[in-house]
PDB file of N, CA and C in Angstrom:
ATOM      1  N   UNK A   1      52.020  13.143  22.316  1.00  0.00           N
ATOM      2  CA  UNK A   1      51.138  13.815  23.239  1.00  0.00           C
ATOM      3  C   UNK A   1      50.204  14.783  22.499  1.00  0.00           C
ATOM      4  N   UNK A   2      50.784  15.595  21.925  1.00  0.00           N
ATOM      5  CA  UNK A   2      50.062  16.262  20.736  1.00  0.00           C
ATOM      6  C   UNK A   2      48.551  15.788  19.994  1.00  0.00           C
ATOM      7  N   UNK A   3      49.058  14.722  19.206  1.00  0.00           N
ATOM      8  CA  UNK A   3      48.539  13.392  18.667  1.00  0.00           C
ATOM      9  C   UNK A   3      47.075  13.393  19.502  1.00  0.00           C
ATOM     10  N   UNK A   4      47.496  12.942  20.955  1.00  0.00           N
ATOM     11  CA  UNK A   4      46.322  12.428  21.821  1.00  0.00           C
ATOM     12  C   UNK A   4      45.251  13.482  22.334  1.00  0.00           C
ATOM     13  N   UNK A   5      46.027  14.956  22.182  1.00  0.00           N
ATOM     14  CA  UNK A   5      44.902  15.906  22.657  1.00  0.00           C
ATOM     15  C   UNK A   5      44.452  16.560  21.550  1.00  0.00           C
ATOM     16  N   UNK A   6      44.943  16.342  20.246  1.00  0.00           N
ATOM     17  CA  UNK A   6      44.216  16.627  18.696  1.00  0.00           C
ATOM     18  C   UNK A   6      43.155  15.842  18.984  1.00  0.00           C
ATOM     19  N   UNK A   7      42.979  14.481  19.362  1.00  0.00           N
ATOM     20  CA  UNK A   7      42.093  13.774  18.587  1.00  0.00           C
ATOM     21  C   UNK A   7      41.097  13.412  19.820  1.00  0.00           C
ATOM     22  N   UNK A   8      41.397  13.844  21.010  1.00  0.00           N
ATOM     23  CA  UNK A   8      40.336  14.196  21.921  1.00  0.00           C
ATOM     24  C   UNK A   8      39.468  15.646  21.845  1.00  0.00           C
ATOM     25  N   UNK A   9      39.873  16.260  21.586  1.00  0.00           N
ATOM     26  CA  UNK A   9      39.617  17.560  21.259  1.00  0.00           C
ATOM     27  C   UNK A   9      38.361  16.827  19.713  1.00  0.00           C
ATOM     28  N   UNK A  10      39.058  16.590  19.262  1.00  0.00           N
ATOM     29  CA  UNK A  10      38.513  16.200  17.564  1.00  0.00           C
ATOM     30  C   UNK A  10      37.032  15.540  17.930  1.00  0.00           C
ATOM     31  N   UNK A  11      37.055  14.552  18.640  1.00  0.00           N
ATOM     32  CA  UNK A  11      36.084  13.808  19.180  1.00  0.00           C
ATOM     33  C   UNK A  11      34.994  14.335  19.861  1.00  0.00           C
ATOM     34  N   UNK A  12      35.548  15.307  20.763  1.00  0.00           N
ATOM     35  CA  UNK A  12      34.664  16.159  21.299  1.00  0.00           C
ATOM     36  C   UNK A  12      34.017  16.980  20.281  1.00  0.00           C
ATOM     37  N   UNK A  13      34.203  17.427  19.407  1.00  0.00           N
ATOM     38  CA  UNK A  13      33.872  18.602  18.524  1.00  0.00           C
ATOM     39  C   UNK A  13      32.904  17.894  17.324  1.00  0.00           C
ATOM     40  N   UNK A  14      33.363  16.695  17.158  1.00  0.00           N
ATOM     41  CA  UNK A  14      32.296  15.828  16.323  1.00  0.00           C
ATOM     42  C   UNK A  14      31.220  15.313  17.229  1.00  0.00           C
ATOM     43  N   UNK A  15      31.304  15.130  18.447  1.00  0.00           N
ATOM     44  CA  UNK A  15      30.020  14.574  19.598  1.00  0.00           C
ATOM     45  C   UNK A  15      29.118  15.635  19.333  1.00  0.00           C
ATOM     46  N   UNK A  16      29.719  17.248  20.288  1.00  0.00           N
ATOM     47  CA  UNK A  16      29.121  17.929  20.031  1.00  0.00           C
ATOM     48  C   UNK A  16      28.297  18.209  18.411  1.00  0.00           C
ATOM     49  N   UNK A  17      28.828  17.916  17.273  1.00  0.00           N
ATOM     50  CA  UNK A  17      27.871  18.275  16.104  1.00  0.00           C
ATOM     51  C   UNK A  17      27.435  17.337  15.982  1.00  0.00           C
ATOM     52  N   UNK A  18      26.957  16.116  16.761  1.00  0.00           N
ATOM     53  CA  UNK A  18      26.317  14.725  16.244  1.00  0.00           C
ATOM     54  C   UNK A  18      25.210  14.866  17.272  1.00  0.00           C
ATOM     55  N   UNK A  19      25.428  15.445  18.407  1.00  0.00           N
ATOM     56  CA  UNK A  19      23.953  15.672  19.209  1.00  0.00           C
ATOM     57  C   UNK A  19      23.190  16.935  18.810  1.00  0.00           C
ATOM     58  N   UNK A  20      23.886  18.043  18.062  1.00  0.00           N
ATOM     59  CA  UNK A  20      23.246  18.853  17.426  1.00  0.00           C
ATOM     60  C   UNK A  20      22.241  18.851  16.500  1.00  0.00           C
ATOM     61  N   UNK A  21      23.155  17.546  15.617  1.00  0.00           N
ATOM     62  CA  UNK A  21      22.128  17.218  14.599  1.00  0.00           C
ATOM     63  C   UNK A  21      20.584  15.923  14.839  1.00  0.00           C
ATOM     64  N   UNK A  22      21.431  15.276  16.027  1.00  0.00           N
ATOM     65  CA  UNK A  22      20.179  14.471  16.629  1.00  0.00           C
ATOM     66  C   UNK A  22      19.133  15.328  17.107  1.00  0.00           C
ATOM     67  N   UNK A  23      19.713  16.502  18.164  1.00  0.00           N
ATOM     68  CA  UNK A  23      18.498  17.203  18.513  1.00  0.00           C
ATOM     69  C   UNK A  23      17.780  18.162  17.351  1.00  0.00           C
ATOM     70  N   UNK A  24      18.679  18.677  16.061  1.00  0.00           N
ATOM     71  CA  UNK A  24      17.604  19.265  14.790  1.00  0.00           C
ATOM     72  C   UNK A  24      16.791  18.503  14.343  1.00  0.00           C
ATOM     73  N   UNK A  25      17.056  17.008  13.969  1.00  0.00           N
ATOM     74  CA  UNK A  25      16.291  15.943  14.011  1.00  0.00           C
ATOM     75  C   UNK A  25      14.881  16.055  14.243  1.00  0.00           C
ATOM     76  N   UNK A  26      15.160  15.633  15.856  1.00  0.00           N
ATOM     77  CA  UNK A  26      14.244  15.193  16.507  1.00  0.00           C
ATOM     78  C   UNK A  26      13.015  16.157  17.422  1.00  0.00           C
ATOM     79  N   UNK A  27      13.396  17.453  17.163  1.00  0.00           N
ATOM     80  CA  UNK A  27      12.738  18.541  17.291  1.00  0.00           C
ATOM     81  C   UNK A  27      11.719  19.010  16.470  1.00  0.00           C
ATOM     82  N   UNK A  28       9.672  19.119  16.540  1.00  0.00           N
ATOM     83  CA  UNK A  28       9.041  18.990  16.421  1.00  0.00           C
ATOM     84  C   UNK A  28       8.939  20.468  15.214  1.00  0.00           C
ATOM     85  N   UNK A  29       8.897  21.969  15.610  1.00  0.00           N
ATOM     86  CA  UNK A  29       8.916  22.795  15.285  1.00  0.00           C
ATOM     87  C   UNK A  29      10.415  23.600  15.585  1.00  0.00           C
ATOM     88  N   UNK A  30      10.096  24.986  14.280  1.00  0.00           N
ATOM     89  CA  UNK A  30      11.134  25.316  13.964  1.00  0.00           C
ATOM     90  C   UNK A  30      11.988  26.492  14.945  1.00  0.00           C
ATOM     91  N   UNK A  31      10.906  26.801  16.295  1.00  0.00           N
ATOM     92  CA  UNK A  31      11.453  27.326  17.229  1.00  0.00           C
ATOM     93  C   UNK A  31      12.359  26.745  18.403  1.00  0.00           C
ATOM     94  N   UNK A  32      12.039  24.931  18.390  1.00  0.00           N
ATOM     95  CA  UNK A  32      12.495  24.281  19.051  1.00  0.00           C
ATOM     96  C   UNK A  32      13.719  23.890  18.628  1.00  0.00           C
ATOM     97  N   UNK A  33      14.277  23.584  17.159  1.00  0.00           N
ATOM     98  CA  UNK A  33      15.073  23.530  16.344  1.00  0.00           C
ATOM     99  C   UNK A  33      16.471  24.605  16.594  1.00  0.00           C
ATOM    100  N   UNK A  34      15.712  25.677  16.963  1.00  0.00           N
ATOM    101  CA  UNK A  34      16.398  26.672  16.411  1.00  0.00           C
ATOM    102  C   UNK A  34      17.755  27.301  18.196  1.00  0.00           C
ATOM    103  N   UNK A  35      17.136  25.926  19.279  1.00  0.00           N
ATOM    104  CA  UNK A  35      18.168  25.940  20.255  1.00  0.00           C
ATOM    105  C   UNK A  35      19.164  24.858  20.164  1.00  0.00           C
ATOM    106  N   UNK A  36      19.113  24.342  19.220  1.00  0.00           N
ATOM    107  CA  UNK A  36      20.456  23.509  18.428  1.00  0.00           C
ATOM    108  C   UNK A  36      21.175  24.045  17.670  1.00  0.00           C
ATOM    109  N   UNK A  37      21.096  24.919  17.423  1.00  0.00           N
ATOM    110  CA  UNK A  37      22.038  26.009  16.319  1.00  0.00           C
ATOM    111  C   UNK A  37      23.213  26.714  17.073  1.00  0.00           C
ATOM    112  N   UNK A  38      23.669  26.742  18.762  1.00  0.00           N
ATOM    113  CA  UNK A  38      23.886  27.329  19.467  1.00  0.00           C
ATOM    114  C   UNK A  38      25.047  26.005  19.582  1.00  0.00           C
ATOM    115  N   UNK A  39      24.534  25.099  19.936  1.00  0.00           N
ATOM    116  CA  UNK A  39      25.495  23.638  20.158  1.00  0.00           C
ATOM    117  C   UNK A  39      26.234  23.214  18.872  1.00  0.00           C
ATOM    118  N   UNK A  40      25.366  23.448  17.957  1.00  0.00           N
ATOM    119  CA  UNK A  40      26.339  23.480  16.715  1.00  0.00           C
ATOM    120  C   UNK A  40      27.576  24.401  16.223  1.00  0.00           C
ATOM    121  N   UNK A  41      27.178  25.495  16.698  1.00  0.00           N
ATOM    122  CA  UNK A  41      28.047  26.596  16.771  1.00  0.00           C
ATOM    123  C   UNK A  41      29.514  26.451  17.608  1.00  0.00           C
ATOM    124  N   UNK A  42      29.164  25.584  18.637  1.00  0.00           N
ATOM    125  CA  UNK A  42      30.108  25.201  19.618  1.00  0.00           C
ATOM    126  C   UNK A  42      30.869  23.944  19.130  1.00  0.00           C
ATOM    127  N   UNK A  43      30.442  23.553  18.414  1.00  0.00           N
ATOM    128  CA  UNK A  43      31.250  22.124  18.261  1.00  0.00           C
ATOM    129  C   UNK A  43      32.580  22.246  17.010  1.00  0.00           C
ATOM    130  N   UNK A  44      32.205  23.513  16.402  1.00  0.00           N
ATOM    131  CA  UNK A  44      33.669  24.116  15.665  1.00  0.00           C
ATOM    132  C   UNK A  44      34.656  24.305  16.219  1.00  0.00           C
ATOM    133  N   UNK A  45      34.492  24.981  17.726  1.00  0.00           N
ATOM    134  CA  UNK A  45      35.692  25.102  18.629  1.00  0.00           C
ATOM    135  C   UNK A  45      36.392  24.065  18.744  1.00  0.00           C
ATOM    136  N   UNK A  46      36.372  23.100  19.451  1.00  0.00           N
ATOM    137  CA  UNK A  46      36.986  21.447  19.510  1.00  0.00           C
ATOM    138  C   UNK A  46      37.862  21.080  18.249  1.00  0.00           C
ATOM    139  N   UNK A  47      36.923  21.192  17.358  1.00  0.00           N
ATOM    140  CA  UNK A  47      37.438  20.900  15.703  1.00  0.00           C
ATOM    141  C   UNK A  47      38.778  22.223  15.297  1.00  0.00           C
ATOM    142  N   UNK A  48      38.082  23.254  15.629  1.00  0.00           N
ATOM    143  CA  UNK A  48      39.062  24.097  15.278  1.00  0.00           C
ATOM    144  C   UNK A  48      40.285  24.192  16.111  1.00  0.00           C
ATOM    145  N   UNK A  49      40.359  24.274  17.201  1.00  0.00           N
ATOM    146  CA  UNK A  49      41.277  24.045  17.934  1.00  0.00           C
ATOM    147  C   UNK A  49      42.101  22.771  17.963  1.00  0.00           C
ATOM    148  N   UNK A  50      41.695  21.388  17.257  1.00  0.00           N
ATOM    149  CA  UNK A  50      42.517  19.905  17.237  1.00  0.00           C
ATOM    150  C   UNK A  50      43.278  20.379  15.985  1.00  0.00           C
ATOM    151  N   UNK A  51      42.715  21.257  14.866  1.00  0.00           N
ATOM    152  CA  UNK A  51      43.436  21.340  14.256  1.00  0.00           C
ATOM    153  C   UNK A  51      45.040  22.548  14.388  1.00  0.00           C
ATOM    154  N   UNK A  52      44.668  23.325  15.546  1.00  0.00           N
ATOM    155  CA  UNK A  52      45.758  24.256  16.141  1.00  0.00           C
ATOM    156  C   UNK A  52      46.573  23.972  16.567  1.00  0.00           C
ATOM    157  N   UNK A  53      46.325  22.144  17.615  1.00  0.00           N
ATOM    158  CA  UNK A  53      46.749  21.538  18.246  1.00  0.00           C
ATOM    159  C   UNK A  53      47.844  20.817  17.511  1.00  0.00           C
ATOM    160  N   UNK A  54      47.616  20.353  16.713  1.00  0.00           N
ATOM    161  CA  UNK A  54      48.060  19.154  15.806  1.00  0.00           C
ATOM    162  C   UNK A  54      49.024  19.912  14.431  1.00  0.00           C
ATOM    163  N   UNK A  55      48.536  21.262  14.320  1.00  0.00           N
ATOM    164  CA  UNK A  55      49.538  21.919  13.184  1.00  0.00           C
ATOM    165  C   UNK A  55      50.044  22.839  13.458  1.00  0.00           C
ATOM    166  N   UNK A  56      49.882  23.678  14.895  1.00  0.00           N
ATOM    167  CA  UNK A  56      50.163  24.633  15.422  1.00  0.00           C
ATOM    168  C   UNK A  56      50.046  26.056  14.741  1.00  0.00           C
ATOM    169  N   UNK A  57      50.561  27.218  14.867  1.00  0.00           N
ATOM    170  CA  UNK A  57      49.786  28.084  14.381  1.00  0.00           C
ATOM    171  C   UNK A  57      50.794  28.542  12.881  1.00  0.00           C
ATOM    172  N   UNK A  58      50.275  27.996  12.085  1.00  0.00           N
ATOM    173  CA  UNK A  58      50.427  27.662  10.895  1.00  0.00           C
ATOM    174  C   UNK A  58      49.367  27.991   9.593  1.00  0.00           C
ATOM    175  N   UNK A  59      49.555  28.162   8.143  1.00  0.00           N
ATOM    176  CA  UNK A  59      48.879  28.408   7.643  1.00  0.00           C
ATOM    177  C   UNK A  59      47.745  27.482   7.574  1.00  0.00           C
ATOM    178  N   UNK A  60      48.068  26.052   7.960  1.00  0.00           N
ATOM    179  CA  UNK A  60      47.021  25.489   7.688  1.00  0.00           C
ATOM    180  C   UNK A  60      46.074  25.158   9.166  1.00  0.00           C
ATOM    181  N   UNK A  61      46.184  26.307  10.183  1.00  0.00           N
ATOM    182  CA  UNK A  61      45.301  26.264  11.016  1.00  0.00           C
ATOM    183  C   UNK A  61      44.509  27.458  10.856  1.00  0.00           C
ATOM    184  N   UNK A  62      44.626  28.700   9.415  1.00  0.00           N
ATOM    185  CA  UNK A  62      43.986  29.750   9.658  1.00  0.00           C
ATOM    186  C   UNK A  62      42.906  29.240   9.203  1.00  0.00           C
ATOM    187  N   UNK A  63      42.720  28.539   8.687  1.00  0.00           N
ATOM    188  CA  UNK A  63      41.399  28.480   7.440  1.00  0.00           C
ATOM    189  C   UNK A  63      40.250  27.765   8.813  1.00  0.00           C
ATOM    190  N   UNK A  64      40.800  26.773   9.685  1.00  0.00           N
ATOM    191  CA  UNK A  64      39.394  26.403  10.678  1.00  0.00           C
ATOM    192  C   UNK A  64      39.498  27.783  11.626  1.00  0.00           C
ATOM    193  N   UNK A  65      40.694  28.594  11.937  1.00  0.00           N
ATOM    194  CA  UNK A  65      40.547  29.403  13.001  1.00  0.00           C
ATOM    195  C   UNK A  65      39.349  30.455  12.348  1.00  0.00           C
ATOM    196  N   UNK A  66      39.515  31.088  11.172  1.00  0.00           N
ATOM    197  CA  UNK A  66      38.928  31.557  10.266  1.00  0.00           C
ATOM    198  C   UNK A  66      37.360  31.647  10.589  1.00  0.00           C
ATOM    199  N   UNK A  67      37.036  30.059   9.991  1.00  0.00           N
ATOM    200  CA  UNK A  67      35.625  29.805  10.038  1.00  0.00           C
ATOM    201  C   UNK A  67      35.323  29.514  11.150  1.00  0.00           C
ATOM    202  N   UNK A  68      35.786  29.628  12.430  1.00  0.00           N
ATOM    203  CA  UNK A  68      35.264  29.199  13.598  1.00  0.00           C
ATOM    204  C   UNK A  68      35.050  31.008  14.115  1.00  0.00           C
ATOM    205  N   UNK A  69      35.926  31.639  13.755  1.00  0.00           N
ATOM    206  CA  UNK A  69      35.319  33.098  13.652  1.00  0.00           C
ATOM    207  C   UNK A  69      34.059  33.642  13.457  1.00  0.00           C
ATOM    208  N   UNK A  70      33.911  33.251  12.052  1.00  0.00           N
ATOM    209  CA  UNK A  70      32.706  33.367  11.597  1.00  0.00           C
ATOM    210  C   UNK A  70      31.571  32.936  11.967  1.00  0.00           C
ATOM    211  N   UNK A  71      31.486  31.622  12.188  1.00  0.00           N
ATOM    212  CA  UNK A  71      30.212  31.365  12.875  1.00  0.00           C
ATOM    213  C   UNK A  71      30.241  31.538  14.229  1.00  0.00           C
ATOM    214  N   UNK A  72      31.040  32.235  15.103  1.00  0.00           N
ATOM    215  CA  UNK A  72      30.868  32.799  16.575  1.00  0.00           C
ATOM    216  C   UNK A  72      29.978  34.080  16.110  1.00  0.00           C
ATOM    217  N   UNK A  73      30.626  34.956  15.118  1.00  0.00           N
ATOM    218  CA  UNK A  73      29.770  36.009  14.901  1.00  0.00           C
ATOM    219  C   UNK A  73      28.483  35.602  13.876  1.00  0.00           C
ATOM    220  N   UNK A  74      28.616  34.727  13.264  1.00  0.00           N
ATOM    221  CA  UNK A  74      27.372  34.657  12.251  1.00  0.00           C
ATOM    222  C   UNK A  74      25.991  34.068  12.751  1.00  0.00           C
ATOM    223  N   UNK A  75      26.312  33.136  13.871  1.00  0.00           N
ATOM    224  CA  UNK A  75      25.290  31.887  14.631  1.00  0.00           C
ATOM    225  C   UNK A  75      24.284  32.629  15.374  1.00  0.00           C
ATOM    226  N   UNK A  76      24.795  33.766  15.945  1.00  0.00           N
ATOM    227  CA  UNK A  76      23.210  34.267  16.830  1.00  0.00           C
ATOM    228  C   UNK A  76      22.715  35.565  15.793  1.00  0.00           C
ATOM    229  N   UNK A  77      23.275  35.874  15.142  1.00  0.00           N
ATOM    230  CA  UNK A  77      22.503  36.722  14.224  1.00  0.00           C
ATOM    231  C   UNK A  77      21.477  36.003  13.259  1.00  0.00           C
ATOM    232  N   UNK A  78      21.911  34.636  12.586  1.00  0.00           N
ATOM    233  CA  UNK A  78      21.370  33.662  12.163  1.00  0.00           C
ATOM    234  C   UNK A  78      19.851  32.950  12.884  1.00  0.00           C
ATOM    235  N   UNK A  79      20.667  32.828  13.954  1.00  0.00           N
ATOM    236  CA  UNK A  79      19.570  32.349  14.710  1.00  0.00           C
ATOM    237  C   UNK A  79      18.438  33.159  15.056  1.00  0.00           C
ATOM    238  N   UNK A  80      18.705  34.707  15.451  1.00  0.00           N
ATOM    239  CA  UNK A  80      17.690  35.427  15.956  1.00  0.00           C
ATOM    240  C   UNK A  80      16.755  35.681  14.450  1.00  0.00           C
ATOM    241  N   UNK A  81      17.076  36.049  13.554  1.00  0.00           N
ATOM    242  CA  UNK A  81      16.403  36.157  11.929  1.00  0.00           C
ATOM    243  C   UNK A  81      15.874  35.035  11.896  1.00  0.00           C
ATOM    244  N   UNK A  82      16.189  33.543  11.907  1.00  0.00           N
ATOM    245  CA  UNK A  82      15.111  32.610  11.830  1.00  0.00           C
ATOM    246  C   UNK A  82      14.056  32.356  12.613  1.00  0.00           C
ATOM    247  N   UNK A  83      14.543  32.428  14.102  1.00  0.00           N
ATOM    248  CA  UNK A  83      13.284  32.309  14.801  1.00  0.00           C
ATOM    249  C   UNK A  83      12.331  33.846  14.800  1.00  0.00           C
ATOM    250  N   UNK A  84      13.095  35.083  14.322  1.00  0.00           N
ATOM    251  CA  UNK A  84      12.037  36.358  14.298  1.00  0.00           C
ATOM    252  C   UNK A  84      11.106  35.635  13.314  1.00  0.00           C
ATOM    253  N   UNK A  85      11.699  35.255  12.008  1.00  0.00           N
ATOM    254  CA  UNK A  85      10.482  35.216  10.988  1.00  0.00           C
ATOM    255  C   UNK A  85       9.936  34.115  11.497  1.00  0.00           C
ATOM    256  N   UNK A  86      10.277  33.003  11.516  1.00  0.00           N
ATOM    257  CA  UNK A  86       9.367  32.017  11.975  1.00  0.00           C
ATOM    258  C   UNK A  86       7.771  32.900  13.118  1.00  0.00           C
ATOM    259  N   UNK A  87       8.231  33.356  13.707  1.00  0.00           N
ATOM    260  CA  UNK A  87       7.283  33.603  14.871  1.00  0.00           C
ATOM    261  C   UNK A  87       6.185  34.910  14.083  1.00  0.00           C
ATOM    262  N   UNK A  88       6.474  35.650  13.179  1.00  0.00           N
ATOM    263  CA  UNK A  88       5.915  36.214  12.147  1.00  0.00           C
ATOM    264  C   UNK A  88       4.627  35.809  11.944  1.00  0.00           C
ATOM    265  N   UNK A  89       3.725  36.018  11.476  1.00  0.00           N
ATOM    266  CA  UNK A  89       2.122  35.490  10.926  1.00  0.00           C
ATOM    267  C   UNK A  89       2.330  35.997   9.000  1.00  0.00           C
ATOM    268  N   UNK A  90       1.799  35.306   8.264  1.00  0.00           N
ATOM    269  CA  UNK A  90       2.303  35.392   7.055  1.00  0.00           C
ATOM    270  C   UNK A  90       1.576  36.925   6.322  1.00  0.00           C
ATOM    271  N   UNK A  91       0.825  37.091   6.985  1.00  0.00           N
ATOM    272  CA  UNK A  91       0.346  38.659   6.447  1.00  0.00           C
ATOM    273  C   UNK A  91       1.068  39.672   6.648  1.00  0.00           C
ATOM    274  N   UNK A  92       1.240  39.414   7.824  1.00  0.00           N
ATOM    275  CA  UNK A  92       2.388  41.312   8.321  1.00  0.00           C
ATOM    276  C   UNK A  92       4.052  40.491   8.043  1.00  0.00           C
ATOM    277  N   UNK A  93       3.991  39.255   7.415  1.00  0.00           N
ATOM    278  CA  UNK A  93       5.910  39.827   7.197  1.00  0.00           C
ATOM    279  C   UNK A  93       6.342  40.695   6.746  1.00  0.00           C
ATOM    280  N   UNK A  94       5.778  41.005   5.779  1.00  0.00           N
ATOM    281  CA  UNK A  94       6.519  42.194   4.471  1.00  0.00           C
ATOM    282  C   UNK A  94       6.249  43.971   5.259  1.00  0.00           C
ATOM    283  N   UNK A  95       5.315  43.903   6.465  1.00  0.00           N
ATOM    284  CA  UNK A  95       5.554  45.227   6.933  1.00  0.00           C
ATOM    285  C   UNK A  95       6.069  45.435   7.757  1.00  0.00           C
ATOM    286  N   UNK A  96       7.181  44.786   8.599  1.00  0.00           N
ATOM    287  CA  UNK A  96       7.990  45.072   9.443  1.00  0.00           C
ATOM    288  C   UNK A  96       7.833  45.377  10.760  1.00  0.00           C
ATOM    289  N   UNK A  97       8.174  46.202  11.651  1.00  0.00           N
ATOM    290  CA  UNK A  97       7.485  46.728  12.745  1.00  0.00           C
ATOM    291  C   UNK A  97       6.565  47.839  13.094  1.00  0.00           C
ATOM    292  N   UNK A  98       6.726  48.548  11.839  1.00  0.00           N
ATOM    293  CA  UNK A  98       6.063  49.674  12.089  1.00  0.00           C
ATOM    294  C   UNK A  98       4.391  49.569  11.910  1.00  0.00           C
TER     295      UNK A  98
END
């Protein structure tokens, strides 16, 4: 039983990063791009969790619990810095807001 909700879980978590990467793909500019970074972010959960599922809470589930940490906190900070500069004009990057 275990087995079957690891690898549904698993499946889900690879869908989710396979339409992520279809929609980075297929997205024209880098502001449009940059609302796939959010779905990608999400598709660690699934992954990280089949592996919680399947090894239970064990050393070898810290390392995805870990990095699924990280990019919960790293993904919209990421994201907001790329699309700020992107939206930037190349003269005033270097002076900030003031």
């Amino acid at each position: 039983m275990r087995e079957t909700i690891a690898a549904v879980l698993l499946f889900a978590g690879v869908g989710l990063e396979l339409a992520a990467a279809l929609g980075v793909a297929t997205m024209r500019g880098v502001l449009q791009r940059v609302h796939y970074t959010g779905l990608a972010m999400l598709g660690s959960v699934p992954i990280a969790a089949a592996v919680v599922v399947r090894e239970s809470f064990s050393l070898a589930a810290m390392g995805p619990l870990l990095l699924c940490a990280y990019l919960l906190v790293s993904s919209p900070v990421l994201t907001h810095v790329t699309a700020r500069a992107a939206g930037l004009p190349d003269d005033t990057a270097d002076e900030g807001d003031g």
